[in-house]
C-alpha atoms as a PDB file:
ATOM      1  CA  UNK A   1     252.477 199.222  27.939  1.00  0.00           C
ATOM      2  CA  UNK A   2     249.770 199.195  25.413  1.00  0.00           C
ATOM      3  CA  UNK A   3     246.372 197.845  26.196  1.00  0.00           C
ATOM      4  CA  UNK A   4     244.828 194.737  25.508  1.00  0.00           C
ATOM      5  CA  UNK A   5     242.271 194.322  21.823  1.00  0.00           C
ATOM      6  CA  UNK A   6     239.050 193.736  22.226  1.00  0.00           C
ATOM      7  CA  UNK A   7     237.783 190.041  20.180  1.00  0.00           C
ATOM      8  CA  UNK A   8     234.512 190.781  18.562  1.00  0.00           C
ATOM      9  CA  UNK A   9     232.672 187.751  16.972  1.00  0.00           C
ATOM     10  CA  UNK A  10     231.626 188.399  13.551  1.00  0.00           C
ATOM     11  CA  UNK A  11     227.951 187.720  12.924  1.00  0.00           C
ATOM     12  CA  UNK A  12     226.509 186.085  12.271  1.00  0.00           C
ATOM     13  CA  UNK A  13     228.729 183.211  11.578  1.00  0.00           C
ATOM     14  CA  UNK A  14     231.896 183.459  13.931  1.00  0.00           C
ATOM     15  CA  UNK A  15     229.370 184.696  16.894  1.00  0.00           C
ATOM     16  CA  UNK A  16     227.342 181.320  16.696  1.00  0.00           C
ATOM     17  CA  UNK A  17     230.290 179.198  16.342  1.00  0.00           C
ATOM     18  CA  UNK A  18     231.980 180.681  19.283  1.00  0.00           C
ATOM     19  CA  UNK A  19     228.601 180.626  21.252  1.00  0.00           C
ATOM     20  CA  UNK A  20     227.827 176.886  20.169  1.00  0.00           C
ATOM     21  CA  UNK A  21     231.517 175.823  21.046  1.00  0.00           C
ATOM     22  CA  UNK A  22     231.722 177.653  24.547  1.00  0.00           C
ATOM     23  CA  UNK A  23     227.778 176.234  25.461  1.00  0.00           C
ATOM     24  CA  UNK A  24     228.991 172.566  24.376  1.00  0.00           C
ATOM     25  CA  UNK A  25     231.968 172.933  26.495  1.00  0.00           C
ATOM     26  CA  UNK A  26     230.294 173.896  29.524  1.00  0.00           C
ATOM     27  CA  UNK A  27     227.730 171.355  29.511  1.00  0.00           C
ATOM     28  CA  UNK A  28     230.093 168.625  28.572  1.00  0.00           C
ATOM     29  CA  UNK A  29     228.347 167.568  25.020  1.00  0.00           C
ATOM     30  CA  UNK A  30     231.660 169.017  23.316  1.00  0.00           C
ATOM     31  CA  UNK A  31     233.418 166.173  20.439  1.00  0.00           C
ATOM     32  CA  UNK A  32     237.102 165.620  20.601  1.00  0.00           C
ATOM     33  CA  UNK A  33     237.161 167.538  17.551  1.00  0.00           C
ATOM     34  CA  UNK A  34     235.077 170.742  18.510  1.00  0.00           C
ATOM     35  CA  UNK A  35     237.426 170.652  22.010  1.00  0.00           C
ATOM     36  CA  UNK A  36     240.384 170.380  20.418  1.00  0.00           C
ATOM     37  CA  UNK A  37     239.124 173.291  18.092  1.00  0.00           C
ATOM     38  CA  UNK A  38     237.943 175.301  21.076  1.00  0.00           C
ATOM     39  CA  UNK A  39     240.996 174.852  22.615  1.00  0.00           C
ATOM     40  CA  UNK A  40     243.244 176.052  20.169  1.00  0.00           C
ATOM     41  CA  UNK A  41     241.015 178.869  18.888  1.00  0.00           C
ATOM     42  CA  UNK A  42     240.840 179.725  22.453  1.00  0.00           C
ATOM     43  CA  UNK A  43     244.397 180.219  22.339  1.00  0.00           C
ATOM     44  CA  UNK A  44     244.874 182.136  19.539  1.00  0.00           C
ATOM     45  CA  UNK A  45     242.542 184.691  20.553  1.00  0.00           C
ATOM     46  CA  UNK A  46     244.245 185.164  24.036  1.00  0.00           C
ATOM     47  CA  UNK A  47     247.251 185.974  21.808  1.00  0.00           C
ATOM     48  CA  UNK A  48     245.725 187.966  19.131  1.00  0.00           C
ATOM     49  CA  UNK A  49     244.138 190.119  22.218  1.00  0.00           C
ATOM     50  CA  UNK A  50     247.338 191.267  23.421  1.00  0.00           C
ATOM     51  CA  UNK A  51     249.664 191.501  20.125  1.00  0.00           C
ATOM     52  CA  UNK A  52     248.054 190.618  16.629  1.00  0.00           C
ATOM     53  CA  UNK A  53     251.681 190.101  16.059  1.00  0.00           C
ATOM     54  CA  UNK A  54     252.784 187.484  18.193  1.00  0.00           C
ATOM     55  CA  UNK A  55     254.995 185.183  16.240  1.00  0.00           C
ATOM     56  CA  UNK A  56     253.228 182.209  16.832  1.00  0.00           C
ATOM     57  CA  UNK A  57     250.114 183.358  15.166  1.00  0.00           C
ATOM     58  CA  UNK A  58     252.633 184.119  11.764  1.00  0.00           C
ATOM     59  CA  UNK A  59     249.390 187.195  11.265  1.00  0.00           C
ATOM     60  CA  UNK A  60     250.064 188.176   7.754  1.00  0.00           C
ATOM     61  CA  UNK A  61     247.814 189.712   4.890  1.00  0.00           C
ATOM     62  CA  UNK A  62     245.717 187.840   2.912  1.00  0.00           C
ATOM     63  CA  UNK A  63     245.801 190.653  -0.050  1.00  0.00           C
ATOM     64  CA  UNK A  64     242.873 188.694  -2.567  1.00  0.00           C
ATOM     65  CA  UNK A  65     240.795 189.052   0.502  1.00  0.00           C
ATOM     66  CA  UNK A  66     241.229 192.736   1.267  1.00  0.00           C
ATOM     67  CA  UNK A  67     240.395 193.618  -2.607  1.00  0.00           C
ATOM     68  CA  UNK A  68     237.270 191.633  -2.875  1.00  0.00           C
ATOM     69  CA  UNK A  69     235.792 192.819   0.930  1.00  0.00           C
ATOM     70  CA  UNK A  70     237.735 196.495   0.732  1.00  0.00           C
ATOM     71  CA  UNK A  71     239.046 196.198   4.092  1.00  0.00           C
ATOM     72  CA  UNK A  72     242.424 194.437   5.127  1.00  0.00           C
ATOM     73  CA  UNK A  73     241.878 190.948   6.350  1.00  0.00           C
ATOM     74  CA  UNK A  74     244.493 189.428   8.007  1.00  0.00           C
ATOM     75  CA  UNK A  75     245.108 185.681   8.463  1.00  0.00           C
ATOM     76  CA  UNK A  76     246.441 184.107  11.959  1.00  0.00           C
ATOM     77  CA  UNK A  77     247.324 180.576  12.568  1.00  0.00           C
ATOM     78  CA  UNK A  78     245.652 177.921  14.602  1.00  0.00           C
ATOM     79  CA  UNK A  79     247.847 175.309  13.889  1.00  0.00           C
ATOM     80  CA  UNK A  80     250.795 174.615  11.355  1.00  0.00           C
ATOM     81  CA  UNK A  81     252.194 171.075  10.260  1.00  0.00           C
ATOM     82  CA  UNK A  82     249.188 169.157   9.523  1.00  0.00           C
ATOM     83  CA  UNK A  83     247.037 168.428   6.525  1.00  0.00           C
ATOM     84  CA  UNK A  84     244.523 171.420   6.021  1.00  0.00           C
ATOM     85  CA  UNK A  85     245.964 173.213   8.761  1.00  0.00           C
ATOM     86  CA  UNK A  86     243.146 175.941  10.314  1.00  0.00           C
ATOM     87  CA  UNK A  87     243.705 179.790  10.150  1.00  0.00           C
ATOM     88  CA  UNK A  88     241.467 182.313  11.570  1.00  0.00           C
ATOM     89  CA  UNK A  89     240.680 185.873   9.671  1.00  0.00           C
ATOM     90  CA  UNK A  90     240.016 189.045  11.291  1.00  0.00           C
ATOM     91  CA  UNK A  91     239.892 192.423  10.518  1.00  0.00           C
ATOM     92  CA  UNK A  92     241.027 195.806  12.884  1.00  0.00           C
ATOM     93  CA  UNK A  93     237.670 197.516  13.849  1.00  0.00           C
ATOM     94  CA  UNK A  94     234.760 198.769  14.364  1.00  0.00           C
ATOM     95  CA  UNK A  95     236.843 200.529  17.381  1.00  0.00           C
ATOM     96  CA  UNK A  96     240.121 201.772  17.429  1.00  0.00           C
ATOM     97  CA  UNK A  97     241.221 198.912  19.936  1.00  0.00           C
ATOM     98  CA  UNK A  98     238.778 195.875  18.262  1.00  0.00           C
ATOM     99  CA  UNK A  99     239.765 192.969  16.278  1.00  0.00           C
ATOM    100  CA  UNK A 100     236.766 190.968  14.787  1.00  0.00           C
ATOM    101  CA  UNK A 101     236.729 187.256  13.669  1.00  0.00           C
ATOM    102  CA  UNK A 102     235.203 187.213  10.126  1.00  0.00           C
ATOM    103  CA  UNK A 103     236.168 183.431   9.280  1.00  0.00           C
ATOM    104  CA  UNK A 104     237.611 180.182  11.010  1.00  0.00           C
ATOM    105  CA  UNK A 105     238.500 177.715   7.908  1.00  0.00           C
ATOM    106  CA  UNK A 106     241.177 175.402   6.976  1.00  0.00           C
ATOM    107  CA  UNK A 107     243.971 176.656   5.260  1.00  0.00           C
ATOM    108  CA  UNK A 108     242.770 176.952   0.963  1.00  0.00           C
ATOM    109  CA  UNK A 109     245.225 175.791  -1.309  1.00  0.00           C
ATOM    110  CA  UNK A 110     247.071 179.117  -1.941  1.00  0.00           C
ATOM    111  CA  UNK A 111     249.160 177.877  -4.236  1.00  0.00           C
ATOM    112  CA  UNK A 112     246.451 176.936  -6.776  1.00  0.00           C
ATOM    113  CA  UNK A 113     244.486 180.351  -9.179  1.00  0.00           C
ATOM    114  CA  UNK A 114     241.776 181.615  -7.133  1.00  0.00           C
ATOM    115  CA  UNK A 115     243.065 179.566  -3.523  1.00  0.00           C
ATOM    116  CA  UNK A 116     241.248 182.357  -1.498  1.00  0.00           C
ATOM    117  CA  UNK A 117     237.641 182.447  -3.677  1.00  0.00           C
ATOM    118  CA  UNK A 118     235.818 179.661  -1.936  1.00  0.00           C
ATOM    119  CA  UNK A 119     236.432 181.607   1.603  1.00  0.00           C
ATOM    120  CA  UNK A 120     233.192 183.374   2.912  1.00  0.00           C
ATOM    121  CA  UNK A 121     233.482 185.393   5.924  1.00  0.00           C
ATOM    122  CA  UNK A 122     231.407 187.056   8.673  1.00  0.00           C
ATOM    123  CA  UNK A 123     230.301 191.188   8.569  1.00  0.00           C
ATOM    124  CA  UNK A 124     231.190 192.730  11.752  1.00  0.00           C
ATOM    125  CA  UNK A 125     228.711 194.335  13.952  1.00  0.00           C
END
């Protein structure tokens, strides 16, 4: 059986989002909307850890990303079925069994020119 991916935050961005989220949850200061963030993020990342392509996560390229950053990015669901839906991108790397979170953002329009030019992500460690 193949081992499990390591989640790297990317920084700094991703790493204080994650840090802020997980500190606001443990104290109790957490909004609805940060938990139910957390939560689901939370869950994604569980999956992503042990198969990038688990079918709920529906990981696919996101190919104007890879040719403006030079890297493959890949895009993984949060959520599906609701108005501006949130995805999370990651890249493979820097090690051989890493993933690192480079962006958390609601889904762009796609569908428009240019859908993918407004998203800004993280640099990994």
């Amino acid at each position: 059986m193949p081992g499990y991916y390591t989640i790297r935050m990317g920084i700094p961005e991703m790493k204080e989002l994650w840090d802020s989220l997980t500190f606001k949850y443990a104290d109790g200061s957490i909004s609805k909307t940060e938990q139910l963030i957390y939560r689901k993020w939370g869950n994604a990342l569980k999956y992503l850890s042990m198969d990038p392509n688990y079918p709920g996560l529906q990981t696919h390229e996101i190919s104007p990303l890879t040719k403006r950053y030079g890297i493959k990015v890949w895009q993984s669901y949060l959520e599906n079925r609701k108005s501006s839906p949130m995805r999370m991108y990651w890249v493979y790397g820097p090690g051989k069994m890493d993933i690192t979170v480079i962006g958390l953002e609601p889904h762009p329009e796609d569908k428009k020119k240019g859908g993918y030019n407004k998203v800004v992500l993280s640099d990994m460690e």
